[in-house]
PDB file of N, CA and C in Angstrom:
ATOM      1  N   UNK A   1      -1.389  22.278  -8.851  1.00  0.00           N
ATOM      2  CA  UNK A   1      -0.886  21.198  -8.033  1.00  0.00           C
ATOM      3  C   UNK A   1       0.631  21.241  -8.021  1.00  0.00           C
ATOM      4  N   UNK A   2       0.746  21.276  -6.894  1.00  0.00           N
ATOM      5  CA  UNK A   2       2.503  20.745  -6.766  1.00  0.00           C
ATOM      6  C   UNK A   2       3.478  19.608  -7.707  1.00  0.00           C
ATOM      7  N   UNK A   3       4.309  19.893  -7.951  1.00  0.00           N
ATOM      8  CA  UNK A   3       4.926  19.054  -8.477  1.00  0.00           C
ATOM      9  C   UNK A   3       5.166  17.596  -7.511  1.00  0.00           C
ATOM     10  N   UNK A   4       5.976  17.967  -6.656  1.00  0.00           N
ATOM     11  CA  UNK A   4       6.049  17.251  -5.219  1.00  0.00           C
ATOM     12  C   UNK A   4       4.842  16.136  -5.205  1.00  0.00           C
ATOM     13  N   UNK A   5       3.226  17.023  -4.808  1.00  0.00           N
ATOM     14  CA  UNK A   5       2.395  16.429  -4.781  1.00  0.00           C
ATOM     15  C   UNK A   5       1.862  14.797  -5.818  1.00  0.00           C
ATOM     16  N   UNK A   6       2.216  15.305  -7.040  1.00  0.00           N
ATOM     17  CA  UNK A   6       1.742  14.325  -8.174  1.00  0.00           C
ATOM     18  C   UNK A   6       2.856  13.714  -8.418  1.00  0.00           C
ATOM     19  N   UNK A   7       4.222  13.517  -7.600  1.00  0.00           N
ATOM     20  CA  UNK A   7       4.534  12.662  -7.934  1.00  0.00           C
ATOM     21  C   UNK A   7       4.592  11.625  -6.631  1.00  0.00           C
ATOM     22  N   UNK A   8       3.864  12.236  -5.139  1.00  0.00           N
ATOM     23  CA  UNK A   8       3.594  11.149  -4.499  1.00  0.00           C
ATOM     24  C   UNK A   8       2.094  10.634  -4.741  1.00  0.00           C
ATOM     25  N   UNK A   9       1.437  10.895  -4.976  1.00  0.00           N
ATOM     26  CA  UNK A   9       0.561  10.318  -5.757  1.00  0.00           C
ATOM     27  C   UNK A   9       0.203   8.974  -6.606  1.00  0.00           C
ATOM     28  N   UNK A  10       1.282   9.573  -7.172  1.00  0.00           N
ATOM     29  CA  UNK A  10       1.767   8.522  -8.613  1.00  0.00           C
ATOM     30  C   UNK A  10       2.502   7.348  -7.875  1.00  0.00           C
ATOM     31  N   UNK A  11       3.356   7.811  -6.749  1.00  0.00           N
ATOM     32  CA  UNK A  11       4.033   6.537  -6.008  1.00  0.00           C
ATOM     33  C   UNK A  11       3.102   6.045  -5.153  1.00  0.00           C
ATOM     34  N   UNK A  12       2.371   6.437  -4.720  1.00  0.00           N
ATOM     35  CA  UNK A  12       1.230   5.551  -4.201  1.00  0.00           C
ATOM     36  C   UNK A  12       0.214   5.092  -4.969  1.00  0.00           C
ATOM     37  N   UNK A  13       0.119   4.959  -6.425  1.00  0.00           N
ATOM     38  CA  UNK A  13      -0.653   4.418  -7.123  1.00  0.00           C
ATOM     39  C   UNK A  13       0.511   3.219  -7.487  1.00  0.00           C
ATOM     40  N   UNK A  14       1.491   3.257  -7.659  1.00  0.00           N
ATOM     41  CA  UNK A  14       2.437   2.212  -7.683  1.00  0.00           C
ATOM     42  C   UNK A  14       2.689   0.979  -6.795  1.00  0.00           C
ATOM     43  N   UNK A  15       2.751   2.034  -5.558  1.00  0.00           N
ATOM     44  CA  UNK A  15       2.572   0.957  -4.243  1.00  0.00           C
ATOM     45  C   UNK A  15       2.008  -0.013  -4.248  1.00  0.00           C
ATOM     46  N   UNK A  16       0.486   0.436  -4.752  1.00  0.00           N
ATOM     47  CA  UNK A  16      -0.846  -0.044  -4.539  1.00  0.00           C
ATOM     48  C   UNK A  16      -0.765  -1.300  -5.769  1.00  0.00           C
ATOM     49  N   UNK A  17      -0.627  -0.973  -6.466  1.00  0.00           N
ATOM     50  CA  UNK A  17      -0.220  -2.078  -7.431  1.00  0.00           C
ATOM     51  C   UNK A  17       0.834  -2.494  -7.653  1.00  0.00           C
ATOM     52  N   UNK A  18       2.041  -2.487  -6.990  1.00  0.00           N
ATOM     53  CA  UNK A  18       2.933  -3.493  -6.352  1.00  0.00           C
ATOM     54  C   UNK A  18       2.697  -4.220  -5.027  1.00  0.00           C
ATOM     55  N   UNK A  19       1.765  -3.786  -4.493  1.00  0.00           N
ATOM     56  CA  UNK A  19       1.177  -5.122  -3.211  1.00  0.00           C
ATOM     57  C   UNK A  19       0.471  -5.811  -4.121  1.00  0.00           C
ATOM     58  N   UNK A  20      -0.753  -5.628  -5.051  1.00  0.00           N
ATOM     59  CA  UNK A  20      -1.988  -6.537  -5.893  1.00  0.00           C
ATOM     60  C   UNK A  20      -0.497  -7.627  -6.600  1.00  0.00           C
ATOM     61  N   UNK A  21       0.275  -7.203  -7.135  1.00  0.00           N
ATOM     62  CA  UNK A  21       1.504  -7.584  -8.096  1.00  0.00           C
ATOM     63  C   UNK A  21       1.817  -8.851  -7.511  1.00  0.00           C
ATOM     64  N   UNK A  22       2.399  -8.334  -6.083  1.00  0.00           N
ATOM     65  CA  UNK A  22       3.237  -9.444  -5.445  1.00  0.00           C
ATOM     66  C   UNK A  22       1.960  -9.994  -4.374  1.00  0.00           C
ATOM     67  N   UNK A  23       0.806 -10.365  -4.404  1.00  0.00           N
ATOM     68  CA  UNK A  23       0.141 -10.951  -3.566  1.00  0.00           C
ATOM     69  C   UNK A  23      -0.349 -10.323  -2.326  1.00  0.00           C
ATOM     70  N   UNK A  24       0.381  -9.263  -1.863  1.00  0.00           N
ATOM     71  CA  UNK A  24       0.222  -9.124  -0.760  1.00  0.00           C
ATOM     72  C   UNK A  24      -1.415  -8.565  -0.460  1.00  0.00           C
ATOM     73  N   UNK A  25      -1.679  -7.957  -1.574  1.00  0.00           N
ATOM     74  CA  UNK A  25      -3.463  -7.924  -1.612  1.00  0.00           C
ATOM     75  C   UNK A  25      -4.020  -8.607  -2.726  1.00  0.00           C
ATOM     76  N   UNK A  26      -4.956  -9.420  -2.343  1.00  0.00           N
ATOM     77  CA  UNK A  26      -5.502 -10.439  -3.420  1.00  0.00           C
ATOM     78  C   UNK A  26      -6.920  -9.643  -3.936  1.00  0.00           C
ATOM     79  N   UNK A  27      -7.479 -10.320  -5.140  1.00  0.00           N
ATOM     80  CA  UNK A  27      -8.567 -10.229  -5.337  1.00  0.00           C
ATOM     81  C   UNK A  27      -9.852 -10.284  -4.500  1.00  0.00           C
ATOM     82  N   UNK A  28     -10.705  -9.207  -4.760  1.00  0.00           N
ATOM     83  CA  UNK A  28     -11.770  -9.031  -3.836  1.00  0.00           C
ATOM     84  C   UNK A  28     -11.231  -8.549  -2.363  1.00  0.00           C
ATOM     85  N   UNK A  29     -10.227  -8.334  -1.961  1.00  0.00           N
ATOM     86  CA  UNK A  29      -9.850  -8.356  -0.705  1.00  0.00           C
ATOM     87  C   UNK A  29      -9.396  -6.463  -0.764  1.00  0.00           C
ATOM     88  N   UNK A  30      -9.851  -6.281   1.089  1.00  0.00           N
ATOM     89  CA  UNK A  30      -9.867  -4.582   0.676  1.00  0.00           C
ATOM     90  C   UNK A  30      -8.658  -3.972   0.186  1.00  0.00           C
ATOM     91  N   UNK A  31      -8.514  -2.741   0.593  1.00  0.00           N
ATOM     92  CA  UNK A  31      -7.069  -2.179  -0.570  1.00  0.00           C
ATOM     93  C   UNK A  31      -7.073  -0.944   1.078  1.00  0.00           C
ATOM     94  N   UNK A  32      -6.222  -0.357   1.572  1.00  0.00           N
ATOM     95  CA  UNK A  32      -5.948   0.342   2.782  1.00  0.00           C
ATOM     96  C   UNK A  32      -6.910   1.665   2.479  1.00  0.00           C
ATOM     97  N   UNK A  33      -7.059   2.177   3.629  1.00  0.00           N
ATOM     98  CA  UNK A  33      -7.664   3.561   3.555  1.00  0.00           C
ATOM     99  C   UNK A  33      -7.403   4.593   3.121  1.00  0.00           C
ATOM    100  N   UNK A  34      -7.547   5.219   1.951  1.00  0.00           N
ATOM    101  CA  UNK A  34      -6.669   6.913   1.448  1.00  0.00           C
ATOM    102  C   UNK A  34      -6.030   7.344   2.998  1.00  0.00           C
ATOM    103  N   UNK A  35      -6.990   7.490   4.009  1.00  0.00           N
ATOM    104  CA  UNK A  35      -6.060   7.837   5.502  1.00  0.00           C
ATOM    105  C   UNK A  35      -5.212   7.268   5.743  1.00  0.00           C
ATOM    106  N   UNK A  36      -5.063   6.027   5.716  1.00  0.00           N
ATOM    107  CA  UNK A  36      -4.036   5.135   5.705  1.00  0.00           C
ATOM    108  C   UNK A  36      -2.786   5.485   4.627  1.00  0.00           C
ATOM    109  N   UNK A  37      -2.640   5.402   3.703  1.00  0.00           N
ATOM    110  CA  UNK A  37      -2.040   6.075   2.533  1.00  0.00           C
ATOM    111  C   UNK A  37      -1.775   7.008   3.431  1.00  0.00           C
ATOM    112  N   UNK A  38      -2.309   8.405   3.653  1.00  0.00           N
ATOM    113  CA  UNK A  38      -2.027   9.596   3.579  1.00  0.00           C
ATOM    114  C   UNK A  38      -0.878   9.965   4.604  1.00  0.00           C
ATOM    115  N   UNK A  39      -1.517   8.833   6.190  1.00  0.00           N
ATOM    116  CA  UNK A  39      -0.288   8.775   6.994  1.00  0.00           C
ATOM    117  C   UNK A  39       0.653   8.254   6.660  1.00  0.00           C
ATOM    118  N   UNK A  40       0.913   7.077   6.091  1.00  0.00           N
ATOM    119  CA  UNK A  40       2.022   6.597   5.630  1.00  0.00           C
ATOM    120  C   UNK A  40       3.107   7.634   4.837  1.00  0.00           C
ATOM    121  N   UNK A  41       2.553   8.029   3.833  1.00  0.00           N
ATOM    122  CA  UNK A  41       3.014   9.015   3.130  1.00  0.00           C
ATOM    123  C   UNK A  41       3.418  10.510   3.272  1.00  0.00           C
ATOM    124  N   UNK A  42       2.263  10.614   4.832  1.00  0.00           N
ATOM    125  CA  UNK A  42       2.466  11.922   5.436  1.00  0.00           C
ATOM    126  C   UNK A  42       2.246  12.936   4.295  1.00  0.00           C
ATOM    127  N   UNK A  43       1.078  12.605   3.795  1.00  0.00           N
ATOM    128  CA  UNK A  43       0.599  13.848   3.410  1.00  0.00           C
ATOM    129  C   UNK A  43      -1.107  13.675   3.171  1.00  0.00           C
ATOM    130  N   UNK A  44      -1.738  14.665   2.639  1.00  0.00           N
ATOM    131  CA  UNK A  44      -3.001  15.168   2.577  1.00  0.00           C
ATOM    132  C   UNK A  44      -3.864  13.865   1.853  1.00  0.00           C
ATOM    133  N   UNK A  45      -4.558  13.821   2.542  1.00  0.00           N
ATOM    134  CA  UNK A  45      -5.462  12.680   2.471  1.00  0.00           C
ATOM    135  C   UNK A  45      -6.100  12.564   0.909  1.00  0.00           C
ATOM    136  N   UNK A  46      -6.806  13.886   0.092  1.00  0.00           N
ATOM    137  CA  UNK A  46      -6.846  14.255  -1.026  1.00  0.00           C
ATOM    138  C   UNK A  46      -5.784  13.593  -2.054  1.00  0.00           C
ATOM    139  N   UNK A  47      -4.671  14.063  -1.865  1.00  0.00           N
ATOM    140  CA  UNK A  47      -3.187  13.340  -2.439  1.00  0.00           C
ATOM    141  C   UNK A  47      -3.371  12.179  -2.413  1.00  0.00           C
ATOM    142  N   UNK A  48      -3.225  11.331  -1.148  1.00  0.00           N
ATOM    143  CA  UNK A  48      -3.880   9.656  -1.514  1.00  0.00           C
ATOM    144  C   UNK A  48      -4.283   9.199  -2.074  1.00  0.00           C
ATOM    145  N   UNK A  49      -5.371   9.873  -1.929  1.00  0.00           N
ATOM    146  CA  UNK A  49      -7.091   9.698  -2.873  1.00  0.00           C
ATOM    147  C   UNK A  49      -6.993   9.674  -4.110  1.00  0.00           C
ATOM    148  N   UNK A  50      -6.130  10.600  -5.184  1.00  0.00           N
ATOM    149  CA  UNK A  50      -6.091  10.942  -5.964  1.00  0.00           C
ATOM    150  C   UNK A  50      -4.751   9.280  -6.597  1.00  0.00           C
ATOM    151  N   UNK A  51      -4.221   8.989  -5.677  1.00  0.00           N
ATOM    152  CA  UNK A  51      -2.859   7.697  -6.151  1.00  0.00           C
ATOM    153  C   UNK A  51      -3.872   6.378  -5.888  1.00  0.00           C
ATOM    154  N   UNK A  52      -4.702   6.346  -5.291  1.00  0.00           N
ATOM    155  CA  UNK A  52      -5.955   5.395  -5.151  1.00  0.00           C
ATOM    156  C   UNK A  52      -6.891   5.632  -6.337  1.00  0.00           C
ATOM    157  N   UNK A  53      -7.590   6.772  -6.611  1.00  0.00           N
ATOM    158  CA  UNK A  53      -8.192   6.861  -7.754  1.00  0.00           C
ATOM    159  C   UNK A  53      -8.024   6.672  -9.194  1.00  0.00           C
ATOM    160  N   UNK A  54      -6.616   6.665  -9.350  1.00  0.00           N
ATOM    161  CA  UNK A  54      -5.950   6.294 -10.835  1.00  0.00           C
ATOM    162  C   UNK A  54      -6.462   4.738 -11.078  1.00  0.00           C
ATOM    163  N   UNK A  55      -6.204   3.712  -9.465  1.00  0.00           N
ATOM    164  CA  UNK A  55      -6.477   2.231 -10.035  1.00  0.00           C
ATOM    165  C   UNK A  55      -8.338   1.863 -10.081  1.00  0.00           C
ATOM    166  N   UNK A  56      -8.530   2.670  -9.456  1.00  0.00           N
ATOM    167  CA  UNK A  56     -10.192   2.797  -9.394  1.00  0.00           C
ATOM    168  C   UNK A  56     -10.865   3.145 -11.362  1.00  0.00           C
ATOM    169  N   UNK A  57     -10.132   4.566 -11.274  1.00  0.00           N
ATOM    170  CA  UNK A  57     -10.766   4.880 -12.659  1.00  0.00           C
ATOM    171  C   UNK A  57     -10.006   3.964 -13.441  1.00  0.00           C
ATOM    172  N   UNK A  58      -8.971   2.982 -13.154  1.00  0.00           N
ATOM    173  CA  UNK A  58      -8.491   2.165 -14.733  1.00  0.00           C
ATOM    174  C   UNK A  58      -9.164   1.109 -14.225  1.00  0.00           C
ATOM    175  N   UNK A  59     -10.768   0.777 -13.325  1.00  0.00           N
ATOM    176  CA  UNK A  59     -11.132  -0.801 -13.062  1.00  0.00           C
ATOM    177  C   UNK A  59     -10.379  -2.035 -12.418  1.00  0.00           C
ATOM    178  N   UNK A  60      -9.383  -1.348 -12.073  1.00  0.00           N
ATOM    179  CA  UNK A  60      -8.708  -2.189 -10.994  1.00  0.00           C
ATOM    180  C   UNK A  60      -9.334  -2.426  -9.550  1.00  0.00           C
ATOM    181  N   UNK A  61      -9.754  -1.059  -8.632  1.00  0.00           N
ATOM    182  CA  UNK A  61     -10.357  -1.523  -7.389  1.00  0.00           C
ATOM    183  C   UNK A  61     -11.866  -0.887  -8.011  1.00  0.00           C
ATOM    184  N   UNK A  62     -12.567  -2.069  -6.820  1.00  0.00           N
ATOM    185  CA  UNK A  62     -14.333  -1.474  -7.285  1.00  0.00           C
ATOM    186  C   UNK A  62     -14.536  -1.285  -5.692  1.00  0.00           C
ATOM    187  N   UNK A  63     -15.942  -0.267  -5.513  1.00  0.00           N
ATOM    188  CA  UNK A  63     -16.298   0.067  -4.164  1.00  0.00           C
ATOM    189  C   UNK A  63     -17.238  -0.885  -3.928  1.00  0.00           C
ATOM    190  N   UNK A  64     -17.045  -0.921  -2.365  1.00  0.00           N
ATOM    191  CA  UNK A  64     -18.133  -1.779  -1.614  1.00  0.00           C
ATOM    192  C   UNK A  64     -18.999  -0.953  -0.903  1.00  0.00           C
ATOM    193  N   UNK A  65     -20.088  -0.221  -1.086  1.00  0.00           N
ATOM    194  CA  UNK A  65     -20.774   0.724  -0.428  1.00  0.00           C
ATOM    195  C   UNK A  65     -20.484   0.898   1.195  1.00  0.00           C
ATOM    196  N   UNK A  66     -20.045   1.450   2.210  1.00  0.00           N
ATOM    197  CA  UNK A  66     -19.784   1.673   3.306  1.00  0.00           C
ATOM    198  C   UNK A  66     -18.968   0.604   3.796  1.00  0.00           C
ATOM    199  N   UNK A  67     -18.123   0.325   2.706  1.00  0.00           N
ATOM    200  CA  UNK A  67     -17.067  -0.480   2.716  1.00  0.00           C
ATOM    201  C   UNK A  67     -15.672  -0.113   2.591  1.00  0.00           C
ATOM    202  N   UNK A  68     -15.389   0.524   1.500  1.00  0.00           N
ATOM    203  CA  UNK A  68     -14.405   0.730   0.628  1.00  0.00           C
ATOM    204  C   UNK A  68     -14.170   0.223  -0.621  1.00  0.00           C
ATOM    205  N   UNK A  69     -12.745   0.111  -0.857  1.00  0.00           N
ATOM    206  CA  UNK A  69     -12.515  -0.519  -2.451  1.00  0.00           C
ATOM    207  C   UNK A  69     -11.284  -1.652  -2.287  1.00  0.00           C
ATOM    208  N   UNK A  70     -12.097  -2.050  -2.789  1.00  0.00           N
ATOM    209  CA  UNK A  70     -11.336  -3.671  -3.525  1.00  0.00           C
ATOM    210  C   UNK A  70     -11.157  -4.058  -4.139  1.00  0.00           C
ATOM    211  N   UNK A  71     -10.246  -5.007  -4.684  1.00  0.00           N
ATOM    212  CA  UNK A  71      -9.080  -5.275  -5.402  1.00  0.00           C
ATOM    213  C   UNK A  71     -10.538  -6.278  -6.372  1.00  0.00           C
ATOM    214  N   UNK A  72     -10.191  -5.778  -7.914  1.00  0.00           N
ATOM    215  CA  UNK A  72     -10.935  -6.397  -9.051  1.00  0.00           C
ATOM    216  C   UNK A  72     -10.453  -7.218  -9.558  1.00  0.00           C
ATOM    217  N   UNK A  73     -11.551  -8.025 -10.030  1.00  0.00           N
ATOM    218  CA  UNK A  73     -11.328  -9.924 -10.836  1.00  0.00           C
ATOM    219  C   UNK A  73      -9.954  -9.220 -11.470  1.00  0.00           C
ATOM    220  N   UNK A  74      -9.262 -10.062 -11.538  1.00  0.00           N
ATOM    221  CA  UNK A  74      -8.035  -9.822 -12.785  1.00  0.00           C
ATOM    222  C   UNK A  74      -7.126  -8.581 -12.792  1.00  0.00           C
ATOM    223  N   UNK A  75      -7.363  -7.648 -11.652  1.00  0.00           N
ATOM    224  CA  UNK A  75      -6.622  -6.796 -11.558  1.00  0.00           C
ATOM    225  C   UNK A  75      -4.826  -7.103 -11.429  1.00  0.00           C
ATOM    226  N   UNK A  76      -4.561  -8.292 -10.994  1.00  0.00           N
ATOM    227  CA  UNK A  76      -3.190  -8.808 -11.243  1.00  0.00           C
ATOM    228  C   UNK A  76      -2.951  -8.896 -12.548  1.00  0.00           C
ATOM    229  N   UNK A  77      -3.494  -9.435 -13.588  1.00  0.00           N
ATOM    230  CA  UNK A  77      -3.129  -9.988 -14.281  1.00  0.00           C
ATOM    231  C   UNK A  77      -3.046  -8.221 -15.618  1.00  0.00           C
ATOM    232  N   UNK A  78      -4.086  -7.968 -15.092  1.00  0.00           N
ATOM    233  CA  UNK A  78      -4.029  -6.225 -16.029  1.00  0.00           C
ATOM    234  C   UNK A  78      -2.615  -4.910 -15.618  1.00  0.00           C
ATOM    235  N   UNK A  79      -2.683  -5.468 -14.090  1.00  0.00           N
ATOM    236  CA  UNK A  79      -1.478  -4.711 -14.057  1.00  0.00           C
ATOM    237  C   UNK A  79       0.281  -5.167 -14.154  1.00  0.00           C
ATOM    238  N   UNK A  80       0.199  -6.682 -14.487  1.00  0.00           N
ATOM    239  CA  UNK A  80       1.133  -7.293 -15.211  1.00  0.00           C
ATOM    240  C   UNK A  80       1.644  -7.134 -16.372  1.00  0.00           C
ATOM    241  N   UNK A  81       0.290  -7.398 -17.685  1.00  0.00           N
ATOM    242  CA  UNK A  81       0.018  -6.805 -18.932  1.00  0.00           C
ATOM    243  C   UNK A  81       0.805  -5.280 -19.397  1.00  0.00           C
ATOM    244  N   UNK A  82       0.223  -4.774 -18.200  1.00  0.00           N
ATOM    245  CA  UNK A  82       0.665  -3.638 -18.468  1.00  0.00           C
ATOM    246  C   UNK A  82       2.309  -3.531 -18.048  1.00  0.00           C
ATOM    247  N   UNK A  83       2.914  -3.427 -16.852  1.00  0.00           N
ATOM    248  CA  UNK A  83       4.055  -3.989 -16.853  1.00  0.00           C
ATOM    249  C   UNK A  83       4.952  -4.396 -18.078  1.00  0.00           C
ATOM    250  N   UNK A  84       4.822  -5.514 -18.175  1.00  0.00           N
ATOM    251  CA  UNK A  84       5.437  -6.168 -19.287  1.00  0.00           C
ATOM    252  C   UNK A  84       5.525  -5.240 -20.242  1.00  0.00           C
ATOM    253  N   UNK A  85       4.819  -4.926 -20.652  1.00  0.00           N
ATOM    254  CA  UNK A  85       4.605  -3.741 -21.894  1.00  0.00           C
ATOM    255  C   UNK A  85       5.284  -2.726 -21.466  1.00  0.00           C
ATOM    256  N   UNK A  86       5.381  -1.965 -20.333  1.00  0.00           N
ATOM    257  CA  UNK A  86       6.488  -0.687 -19.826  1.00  0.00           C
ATOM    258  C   UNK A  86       7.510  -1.236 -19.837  1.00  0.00           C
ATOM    259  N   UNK A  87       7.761  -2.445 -19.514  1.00  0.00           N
ATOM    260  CA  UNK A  87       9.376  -3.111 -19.098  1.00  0.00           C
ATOM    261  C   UNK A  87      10.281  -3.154 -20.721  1.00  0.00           C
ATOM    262  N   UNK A  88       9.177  -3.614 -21.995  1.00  0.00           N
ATOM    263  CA  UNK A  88       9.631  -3.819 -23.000  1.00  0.00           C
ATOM    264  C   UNK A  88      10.002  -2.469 -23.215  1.00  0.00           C
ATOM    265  N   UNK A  89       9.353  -1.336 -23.306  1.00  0.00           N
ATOM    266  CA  UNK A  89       9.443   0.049 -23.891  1.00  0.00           C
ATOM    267  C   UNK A  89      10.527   0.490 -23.241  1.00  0.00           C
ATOM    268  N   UNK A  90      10.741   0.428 -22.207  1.00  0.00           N
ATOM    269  CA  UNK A  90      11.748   1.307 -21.082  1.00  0.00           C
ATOM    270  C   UNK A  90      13.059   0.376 -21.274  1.00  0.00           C
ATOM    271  N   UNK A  91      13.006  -1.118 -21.002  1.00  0.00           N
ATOM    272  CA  UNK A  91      14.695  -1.875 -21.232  1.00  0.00           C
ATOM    273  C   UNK A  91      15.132  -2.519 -22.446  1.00  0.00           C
ATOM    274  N   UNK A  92      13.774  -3.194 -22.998  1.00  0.00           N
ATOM    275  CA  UNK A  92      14.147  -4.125 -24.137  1.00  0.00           C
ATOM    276  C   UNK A  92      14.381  -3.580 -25.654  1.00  0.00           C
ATOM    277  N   UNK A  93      13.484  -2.478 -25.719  1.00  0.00           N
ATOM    278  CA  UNK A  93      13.562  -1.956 -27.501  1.00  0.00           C
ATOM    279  C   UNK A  93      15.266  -1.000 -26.873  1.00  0.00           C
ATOM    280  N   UNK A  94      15.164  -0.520 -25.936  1.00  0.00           N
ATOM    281  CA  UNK A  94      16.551   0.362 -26.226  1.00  0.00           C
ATOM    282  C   UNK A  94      17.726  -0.732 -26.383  1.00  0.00           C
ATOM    283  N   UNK A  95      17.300  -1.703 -25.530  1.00  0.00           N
ATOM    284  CA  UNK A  95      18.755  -2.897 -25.403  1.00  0.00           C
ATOM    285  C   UNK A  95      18.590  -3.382 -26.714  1.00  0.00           C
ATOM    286  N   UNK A  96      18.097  -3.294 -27.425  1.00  0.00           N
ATOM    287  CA  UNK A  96      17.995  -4.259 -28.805  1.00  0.00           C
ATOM    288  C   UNK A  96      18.857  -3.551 -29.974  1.00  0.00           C
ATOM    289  N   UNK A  97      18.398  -1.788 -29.547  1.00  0.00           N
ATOM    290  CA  UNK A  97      18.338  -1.144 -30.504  1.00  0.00           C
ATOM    291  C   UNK A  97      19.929  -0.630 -30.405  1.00  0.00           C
ATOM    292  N   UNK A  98      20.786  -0.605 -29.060  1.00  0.00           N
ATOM    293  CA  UNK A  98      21.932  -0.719 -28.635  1.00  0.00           C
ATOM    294  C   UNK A  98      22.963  -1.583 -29.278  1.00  0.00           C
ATOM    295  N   UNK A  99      22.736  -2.970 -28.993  1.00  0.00           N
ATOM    296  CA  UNK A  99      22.676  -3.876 -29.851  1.00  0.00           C
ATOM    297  C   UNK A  99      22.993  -4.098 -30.978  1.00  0.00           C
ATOM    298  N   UNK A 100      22.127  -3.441 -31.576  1.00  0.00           N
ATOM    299  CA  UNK A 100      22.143  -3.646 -33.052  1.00  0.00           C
ATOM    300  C   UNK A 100      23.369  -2.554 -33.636  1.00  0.00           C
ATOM    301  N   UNK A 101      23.423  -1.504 -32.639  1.00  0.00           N
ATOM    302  CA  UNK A 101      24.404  -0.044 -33.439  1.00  0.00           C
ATOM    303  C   UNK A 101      25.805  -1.162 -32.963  1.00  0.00           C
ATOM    304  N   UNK A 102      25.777  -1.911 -31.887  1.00  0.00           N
ATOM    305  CA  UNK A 102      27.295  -2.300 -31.842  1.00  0.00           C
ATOM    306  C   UNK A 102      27.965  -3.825 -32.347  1.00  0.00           C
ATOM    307  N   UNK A 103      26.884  -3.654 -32.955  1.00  0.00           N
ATOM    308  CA  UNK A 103      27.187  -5.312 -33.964  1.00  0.00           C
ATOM    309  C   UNK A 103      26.694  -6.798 -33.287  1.00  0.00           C
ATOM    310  N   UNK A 104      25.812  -6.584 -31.818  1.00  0.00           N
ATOM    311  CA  UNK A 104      25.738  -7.744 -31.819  1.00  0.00           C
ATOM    312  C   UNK A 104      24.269  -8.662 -31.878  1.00  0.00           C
ATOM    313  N   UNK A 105      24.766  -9.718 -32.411  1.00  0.00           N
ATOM    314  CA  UNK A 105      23.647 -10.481 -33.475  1.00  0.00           C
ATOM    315  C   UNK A 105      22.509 -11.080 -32.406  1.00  0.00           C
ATOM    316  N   UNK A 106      21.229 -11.158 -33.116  1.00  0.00           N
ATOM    317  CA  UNK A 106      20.503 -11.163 -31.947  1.00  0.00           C
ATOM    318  C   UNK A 106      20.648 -13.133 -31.385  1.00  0.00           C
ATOM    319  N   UNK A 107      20.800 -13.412 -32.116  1.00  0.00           N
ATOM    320  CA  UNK A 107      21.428 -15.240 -31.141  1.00  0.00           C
ATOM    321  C   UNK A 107      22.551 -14.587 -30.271  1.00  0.00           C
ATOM    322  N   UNK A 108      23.500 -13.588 -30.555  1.00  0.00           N
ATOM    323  CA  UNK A 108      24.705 -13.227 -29.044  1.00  0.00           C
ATOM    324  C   UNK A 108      23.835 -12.558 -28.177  1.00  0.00           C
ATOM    325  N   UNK A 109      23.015 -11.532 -28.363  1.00  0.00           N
ATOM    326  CA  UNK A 109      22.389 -11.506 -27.322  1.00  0.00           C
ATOM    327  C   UNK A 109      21.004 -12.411 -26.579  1.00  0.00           C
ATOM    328  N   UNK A 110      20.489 -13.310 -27.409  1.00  0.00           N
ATOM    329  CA  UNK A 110      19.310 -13.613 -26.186  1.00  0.00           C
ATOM    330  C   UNK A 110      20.797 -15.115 -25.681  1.00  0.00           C
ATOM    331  N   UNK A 111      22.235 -15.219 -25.907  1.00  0.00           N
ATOM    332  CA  UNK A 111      22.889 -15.822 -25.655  1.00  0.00           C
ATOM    333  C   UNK A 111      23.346 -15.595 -24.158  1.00  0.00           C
ATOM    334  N   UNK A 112      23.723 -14.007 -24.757  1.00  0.00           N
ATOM    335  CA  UNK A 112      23.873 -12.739 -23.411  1.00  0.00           C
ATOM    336  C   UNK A 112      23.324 -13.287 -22.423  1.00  0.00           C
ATOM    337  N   UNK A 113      21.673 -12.439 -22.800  1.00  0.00           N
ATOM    338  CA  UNK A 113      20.700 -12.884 -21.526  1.00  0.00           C
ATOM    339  C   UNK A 113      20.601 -14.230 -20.820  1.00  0.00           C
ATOM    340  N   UNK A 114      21.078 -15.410 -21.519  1.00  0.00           N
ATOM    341  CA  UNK A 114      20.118 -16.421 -21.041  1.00  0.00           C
ATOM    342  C   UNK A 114      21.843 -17.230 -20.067  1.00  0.00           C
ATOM    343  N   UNK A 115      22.780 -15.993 -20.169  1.00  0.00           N
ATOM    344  CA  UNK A 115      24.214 -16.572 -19.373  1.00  0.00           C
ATOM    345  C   UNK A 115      23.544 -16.026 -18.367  1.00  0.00           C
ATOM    346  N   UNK A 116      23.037 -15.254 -18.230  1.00  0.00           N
ATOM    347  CA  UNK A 116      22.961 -14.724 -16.542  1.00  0.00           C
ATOM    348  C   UNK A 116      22.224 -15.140 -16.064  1.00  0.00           C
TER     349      UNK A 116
END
């Protein structure tokens, strides 16, 4: 597989759960067509499929037999969970750990944060 390929993929598995995120697709309600995806993205329908299938195999969308797939009970709230948890790993342990090498105490920083 292309490099190229898997990482539009991956941005359309993002997409997809930044519309569920921000409302714009609710629970039970359908989720667009891999074709759909694929034009958007302008590429191979497979590729889609494959940025659609990541939220499928983690139980986020379920199929509706000659339907498609739709958005699962609580799938907001799992891909929040999860979120939060990347947001801590990726901004907060490094900002802490920053922090701490340059002396400042953690009351100056959630002081920091809570000026802005």
């Amino acid at each position: 597989m292309k490099q190229s390929e898997e990482k539009i993929y991956l941005r359309i598995a993002r997409a997809l759960e930044d519309d569920i995120l921000s409302g714009l697709i609710r629970e039970h309600e359908p989720v667009p067509s891999t074709h759909q995806y694929a034009e958007h993205y302008q590429v191979n329908p497979a590729t889609a499929a494959k940025g659609v299938a990541i939220l499928h195999k983690a139980g986020l969308l379920y199929k509706k037999r000659g339907l498609g797939l739709y958005v699962s009970q609580g799938a907001r709230d799992s891909i929040q969970g999860e979120r939060r948890e990347e947001f801590r790993e990726r901004f907060i342990v490094p900002m802490v750990e920053e922090a701490f090498k340059v002396g400042v105490s953690k009351r100056d920083l959630v002081a920091m944060i809570m000026a802005e």
